[in-house]
C-alpha atoms as a PDB file:
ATOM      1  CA  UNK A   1     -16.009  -7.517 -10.041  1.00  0.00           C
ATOM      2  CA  UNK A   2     -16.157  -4.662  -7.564  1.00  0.00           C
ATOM      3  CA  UNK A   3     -16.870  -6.042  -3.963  1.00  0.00           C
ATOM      4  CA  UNK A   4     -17.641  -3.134  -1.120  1.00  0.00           C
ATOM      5  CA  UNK A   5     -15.997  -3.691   1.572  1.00  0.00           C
ATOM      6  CA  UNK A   6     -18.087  -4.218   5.168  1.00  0.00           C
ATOM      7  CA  UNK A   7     -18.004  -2.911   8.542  1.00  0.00           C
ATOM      8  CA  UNK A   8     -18.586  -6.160  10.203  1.00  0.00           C
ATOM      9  CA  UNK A   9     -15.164  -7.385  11.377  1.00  0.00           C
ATOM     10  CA  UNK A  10     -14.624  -3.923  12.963  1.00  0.00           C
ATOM     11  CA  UNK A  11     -17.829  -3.942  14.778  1.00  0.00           C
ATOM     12  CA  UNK A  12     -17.528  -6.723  16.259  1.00  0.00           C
ATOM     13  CA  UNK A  13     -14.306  -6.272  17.811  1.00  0.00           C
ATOM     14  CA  UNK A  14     -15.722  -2.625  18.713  1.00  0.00           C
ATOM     15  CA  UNK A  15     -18.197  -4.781  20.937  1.00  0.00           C
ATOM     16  CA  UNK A  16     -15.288  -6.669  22.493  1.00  0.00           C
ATOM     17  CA  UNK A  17     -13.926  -3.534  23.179  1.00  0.00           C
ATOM     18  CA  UNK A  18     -11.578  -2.727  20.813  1.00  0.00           C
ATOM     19  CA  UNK A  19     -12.340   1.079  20.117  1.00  0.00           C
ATOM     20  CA  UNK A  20      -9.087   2.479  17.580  1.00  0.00           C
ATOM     21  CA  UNK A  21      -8.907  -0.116  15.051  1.00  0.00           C
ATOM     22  CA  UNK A  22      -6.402   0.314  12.363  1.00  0.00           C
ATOM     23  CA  UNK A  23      -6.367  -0.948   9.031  1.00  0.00           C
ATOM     24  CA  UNK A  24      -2.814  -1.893   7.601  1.00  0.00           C
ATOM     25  CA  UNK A  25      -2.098  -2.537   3.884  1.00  0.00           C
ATOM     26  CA  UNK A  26       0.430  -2.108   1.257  1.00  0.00           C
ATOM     27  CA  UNK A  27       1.260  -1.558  -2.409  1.00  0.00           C
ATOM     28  CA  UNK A  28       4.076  -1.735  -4.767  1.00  0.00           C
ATOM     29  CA  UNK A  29       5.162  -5.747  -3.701  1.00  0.00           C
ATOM     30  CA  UNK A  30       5.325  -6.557  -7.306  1.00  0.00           C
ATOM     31  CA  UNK A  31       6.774  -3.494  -9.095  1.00  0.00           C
ATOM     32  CA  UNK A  32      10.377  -3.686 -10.399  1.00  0.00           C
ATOM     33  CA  UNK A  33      10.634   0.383  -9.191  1.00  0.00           C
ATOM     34  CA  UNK A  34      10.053   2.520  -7.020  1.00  0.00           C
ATOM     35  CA  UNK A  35       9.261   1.536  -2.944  1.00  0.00           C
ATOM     36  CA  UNK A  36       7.048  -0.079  -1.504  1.00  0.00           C
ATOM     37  CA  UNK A  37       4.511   2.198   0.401  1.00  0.00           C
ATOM     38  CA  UNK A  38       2.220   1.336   3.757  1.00  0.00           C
ATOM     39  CA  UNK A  39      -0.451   2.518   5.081  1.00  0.00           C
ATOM     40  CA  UNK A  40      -2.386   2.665   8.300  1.00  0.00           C
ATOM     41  CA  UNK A  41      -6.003   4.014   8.698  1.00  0.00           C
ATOM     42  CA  UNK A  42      -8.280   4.182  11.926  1.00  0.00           C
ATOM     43  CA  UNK A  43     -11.749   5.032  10.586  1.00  0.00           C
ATOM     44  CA  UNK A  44     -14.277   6.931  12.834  1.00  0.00           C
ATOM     45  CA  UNK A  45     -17.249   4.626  13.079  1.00  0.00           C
ATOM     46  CA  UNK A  46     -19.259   7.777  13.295  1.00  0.00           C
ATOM     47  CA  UNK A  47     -18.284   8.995   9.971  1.00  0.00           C
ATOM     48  CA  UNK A  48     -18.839   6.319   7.110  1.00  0.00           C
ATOM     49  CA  UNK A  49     -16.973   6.624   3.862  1.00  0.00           C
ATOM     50  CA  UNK A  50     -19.399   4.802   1.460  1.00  0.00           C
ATOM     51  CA  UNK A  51     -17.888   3.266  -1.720  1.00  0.00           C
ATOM     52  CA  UNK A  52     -14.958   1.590   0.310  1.00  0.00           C
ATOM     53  CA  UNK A  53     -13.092  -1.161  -1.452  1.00  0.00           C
ATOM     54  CA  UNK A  54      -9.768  -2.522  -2.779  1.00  0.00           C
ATOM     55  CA  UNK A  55      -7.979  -0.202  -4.333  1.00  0.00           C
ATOM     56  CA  UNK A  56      -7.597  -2.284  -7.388  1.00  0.00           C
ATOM     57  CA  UNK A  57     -10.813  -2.895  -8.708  1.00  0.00           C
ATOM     58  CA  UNK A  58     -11.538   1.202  -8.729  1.00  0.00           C
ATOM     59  CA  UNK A  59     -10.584   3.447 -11.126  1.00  0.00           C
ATOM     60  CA  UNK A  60      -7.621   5.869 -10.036  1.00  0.00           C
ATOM     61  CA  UNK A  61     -10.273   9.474 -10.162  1.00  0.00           C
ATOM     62  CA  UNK A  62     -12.416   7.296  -7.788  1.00  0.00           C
ATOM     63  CA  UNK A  63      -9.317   6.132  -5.916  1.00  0.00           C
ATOM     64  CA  UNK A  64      -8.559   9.921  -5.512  1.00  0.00           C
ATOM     65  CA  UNK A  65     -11.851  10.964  -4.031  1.00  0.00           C
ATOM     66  CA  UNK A  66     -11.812   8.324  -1.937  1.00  0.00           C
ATOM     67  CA  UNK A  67      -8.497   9.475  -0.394  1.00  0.00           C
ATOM     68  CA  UNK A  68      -9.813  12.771   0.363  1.00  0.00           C
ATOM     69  CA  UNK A  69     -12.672  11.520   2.248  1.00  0.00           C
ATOM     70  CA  UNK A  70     -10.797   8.383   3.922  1.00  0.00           C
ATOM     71  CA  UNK A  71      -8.110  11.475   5.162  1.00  0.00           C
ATOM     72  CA  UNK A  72     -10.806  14.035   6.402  1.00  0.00           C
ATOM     73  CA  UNK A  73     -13.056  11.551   8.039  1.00  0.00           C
ATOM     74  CA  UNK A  74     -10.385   9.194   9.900  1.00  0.00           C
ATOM     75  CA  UNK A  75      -9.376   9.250  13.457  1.00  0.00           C
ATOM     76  CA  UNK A  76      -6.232   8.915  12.166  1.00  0.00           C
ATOM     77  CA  UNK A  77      -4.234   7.722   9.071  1.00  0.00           C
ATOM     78  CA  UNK A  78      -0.071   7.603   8.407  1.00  0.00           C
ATOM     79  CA  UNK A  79       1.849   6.554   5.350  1.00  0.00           C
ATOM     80  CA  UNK A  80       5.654   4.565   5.283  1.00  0.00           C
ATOM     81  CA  UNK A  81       7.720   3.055   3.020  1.00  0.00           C
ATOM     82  CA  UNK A  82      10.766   1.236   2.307  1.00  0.00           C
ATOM     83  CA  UNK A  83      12.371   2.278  -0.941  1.00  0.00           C
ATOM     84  CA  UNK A  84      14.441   0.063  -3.688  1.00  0.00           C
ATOM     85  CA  UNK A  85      18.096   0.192  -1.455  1.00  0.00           C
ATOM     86  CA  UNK A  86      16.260  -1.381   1.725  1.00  0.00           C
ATOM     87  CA  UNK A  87      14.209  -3.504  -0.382  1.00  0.00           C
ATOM     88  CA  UNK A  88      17.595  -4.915  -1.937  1.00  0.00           C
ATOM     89  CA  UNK A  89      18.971  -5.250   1.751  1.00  0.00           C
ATOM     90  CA  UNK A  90      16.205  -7.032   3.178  1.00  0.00           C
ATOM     91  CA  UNK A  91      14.197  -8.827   0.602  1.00  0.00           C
ATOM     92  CA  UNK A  92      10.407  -7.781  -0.292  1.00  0.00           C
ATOM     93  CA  UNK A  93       8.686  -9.183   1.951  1.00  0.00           C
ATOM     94  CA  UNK A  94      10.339  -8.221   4.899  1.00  0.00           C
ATOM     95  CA  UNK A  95      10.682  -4.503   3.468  1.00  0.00           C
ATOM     96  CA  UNK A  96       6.923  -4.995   3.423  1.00  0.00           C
ATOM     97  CA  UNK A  97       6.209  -5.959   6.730  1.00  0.00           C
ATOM     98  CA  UNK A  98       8.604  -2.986   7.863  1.00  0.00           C
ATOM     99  CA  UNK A  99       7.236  -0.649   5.672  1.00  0.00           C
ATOM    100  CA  UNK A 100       3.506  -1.813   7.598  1.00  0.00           C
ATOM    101  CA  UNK A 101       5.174  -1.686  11.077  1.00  0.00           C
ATOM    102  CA  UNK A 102       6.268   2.127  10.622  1.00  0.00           C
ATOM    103  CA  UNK A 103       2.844   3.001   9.607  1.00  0.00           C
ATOM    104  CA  UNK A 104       1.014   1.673  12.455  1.00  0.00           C
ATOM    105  CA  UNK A 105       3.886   3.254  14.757  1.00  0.00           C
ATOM    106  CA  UNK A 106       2.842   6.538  13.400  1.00  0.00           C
ATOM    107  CA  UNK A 107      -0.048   6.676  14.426  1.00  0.00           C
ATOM    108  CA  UNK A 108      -0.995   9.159  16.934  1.00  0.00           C
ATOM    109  CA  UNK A 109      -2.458   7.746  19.705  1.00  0.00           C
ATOM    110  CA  UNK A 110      -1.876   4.231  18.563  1.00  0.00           C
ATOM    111  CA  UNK A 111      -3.948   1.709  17.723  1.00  0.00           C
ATOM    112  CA  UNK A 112      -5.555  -0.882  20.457  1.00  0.00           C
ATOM    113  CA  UNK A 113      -5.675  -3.527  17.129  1.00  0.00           C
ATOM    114  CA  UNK A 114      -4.888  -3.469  13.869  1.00  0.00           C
ATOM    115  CA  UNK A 115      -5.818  -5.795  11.285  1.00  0.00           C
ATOM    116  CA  UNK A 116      -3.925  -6.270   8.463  1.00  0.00           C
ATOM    117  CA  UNK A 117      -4.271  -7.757   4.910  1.00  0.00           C
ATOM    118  CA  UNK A 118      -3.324 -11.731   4.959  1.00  0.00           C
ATOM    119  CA  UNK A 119       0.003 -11.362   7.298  1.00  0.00           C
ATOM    120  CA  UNK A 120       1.060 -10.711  10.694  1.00  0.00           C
ATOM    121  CA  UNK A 121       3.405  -8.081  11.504  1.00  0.00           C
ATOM    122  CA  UNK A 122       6.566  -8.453  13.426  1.00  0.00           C
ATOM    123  CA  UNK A 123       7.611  -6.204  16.015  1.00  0.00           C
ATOM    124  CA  UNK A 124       3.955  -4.389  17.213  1.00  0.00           C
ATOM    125  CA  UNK A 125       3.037  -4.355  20.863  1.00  0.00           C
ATOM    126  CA  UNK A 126      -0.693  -4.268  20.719  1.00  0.00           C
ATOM    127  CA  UNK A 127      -2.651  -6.589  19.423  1.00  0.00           C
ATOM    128  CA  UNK A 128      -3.255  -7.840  15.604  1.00  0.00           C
ATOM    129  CA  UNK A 129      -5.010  -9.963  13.362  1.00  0.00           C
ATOM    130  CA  UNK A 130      -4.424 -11.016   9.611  1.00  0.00           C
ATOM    131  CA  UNK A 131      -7.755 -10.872   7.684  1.00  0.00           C
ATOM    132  CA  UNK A 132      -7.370 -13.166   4.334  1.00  0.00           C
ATOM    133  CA  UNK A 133      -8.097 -10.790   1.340  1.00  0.00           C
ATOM    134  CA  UNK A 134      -8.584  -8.008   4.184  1.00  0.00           C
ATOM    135  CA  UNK A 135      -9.140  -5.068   1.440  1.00  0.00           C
ATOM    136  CA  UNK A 136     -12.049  -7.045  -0.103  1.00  0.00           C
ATOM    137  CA  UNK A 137     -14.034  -7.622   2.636  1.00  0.00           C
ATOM    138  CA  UNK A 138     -12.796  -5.063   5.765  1.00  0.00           C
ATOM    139  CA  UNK A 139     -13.530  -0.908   5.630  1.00  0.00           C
ATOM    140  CA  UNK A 140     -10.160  -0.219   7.603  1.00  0.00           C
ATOM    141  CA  UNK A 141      -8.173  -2.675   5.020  1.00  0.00           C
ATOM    142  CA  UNK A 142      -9.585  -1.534   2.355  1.00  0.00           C
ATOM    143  CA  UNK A 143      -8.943   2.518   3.336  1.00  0.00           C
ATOM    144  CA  UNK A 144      -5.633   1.528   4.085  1.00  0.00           C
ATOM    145  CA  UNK A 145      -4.954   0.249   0.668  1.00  0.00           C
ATOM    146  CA  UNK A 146      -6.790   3.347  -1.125  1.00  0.00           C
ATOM    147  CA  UNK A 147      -4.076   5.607   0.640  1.00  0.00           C
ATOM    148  CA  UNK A 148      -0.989   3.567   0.131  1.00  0.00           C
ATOM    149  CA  UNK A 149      -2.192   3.148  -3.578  1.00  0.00           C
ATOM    150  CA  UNK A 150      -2.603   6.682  -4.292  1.00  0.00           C
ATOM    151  CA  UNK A 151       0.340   7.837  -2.176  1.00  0.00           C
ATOM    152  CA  UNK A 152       2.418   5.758  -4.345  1.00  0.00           C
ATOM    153  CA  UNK A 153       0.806   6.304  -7.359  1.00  0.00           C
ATOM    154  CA  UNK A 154       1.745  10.350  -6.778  1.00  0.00           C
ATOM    155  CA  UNK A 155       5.203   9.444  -5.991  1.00  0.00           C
ATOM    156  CA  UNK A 156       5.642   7.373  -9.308  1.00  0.00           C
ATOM    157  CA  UNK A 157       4.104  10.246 -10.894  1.00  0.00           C
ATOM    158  CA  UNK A 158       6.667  13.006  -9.584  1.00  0.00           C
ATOM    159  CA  UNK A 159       9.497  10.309 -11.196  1.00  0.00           C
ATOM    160  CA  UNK A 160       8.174  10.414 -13.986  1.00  0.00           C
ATOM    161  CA  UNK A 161       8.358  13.932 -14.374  1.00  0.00           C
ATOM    162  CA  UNK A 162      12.363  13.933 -12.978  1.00  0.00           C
ATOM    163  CA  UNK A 163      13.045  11.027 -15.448  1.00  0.00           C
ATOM    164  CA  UNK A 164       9.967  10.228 -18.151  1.00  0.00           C
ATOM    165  CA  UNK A 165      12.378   7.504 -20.145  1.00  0.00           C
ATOM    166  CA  UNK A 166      10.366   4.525 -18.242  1.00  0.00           C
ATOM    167  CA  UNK A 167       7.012   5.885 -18.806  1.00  0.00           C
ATOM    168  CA  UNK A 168       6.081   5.651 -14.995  1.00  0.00           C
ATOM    169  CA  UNK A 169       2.714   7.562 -15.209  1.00  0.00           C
ATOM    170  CA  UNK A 170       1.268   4.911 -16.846  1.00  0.00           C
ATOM    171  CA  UNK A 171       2.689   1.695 -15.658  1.00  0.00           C
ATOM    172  CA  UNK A 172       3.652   2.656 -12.031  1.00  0.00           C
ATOM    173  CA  UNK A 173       6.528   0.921 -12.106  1.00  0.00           C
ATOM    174  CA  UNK A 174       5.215  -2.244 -12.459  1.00  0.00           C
ATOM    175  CA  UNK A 175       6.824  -5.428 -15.605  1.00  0.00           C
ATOM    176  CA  UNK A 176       4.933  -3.954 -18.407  1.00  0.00           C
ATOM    177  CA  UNK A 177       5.679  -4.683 -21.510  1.00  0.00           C
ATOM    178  CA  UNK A 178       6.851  -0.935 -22.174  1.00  0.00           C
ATOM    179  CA  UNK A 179       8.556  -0.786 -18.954  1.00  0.00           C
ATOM    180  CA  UNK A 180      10.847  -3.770 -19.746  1.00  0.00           C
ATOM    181  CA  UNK A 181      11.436  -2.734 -22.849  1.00  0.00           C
ATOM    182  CA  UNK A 182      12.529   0.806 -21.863  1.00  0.00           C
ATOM    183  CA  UNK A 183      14.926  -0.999 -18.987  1.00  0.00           C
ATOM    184  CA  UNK A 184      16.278  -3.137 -22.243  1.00  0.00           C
ATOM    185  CA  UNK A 185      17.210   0.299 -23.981  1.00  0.00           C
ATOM    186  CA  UNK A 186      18.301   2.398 -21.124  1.00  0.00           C
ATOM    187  CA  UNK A 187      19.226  -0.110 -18.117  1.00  0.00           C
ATOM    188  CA  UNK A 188      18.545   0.196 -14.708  1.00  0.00           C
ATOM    189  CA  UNK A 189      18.278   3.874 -12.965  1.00  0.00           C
ATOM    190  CA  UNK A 190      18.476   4.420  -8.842  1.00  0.00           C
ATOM    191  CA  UNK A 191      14.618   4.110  -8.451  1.00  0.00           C
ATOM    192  CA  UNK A 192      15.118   0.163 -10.087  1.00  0.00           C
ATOM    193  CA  UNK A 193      15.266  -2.908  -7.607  1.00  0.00           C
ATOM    194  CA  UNK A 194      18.758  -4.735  -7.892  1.00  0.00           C
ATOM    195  CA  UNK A 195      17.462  -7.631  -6.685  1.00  0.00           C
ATOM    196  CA  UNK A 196      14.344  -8.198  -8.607  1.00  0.00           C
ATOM    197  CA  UNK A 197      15.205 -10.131 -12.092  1.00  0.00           C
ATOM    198  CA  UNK A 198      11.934 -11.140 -14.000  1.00  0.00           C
ATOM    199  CA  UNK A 199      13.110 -14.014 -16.602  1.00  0.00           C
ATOM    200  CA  UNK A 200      11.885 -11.866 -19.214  1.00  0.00           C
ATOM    201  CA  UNK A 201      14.937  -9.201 -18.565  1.00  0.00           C
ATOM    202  CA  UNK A 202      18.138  -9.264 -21.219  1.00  0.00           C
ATOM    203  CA  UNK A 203      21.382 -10.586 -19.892  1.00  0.00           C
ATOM    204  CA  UNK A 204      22.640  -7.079 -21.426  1.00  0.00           C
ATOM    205  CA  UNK A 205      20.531  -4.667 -18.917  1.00  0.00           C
ATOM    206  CA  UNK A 206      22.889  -3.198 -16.020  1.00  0.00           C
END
């Protein structure tokens, strides 16, 4: 069930006096290819994007409009991402949380908070908060999570066109059924995750 997201959270803290509040989310945790990609989004509270919510319960043409108007109407937005090597090196979840730290840090000016979906994130100097199911029920969460979705989604999609054996247009790079069994015939290419080994995987894949 689709849930819009609400501006209440950010209010609030705009009448505390927090005034550039960013929204910091991320996609691609679960895939066995392909990075993992952040993103950071400070919405201008004078210019509502209606139809806001998490980027998984829309359909990817809506996703796609709503990236256009999330990126016009912003004070600011910036994209990151940690791909499948550094993701090997430091484990998921801390690629994550990297991945989410670069794309606050590029922000220009930065944020005075940013809140962030379920987690903390290490190394920020201003202030933060971690919003349980943040791109549910949070505008800036939820904008973040449109443009991390579709900026990955494009990047899976210009793979697939360099190497279309794994059928990443359609799954994204996520344990599909047809992406495990293409791994089975073909093995592992660059964009795969050493590190990730879903039980489902043949001793024989490389």
């Amino acid at each position: 069930m689709k849930v819009r997201a609400r501006r209440t959270l950010e209010n609030t803290l705009r009448r505390w006096g927090f005034y550039r509040i960013a929204g910091v989310d991320e996609v691609g945790r679960g895939c066995l290819a392909g990075p993992v990609v952040a993103a950071a989004v400070v919405l201008d509270p004078d210019r509502h994007v209606p139809g806001l919510c998490d980027s998984k319960m829309i359909a990817a043409a809506e996703r796609e409009r709503l990236y256009g108007a999330i990126t016009q109407k912003a004070v600011s937005w910036s994209v990151a991402a940690a791909q499948p090597l550094e993701i090997d090196d430091l484990n998921i979840h801390r690629a994550s949380l990297e991945a989410m730290r670069r794309a606050v840090m590029a922000l220009v000016p930065l944020p005075d908070l940013v809140l962030v979906d379920a987690f903390l994130i290490p190394g920020l100097s201003m202030a933060q908060q971690g919003v349980i199911h943040g791109d549910r029920v949070c505008t800036a969460i939820a904008a973040a999570s449109i443009v991390a979705k579709v900026t990955r989604d494009r990047e899976m999609l210009a793979h697939h066109v360099v190497d279309p054996r794994y059928g990443y247009d359609r799954h994204k790079g996520y344990a599909t059924s047809e992406h495990l069994a293409a791994l089975a015939r073909h093995g592992r290419s660059p964009l795969h995750r050493r590190s990730f080994r879903p039980v489902s995987w043949i001793d024989t894949i490389n």
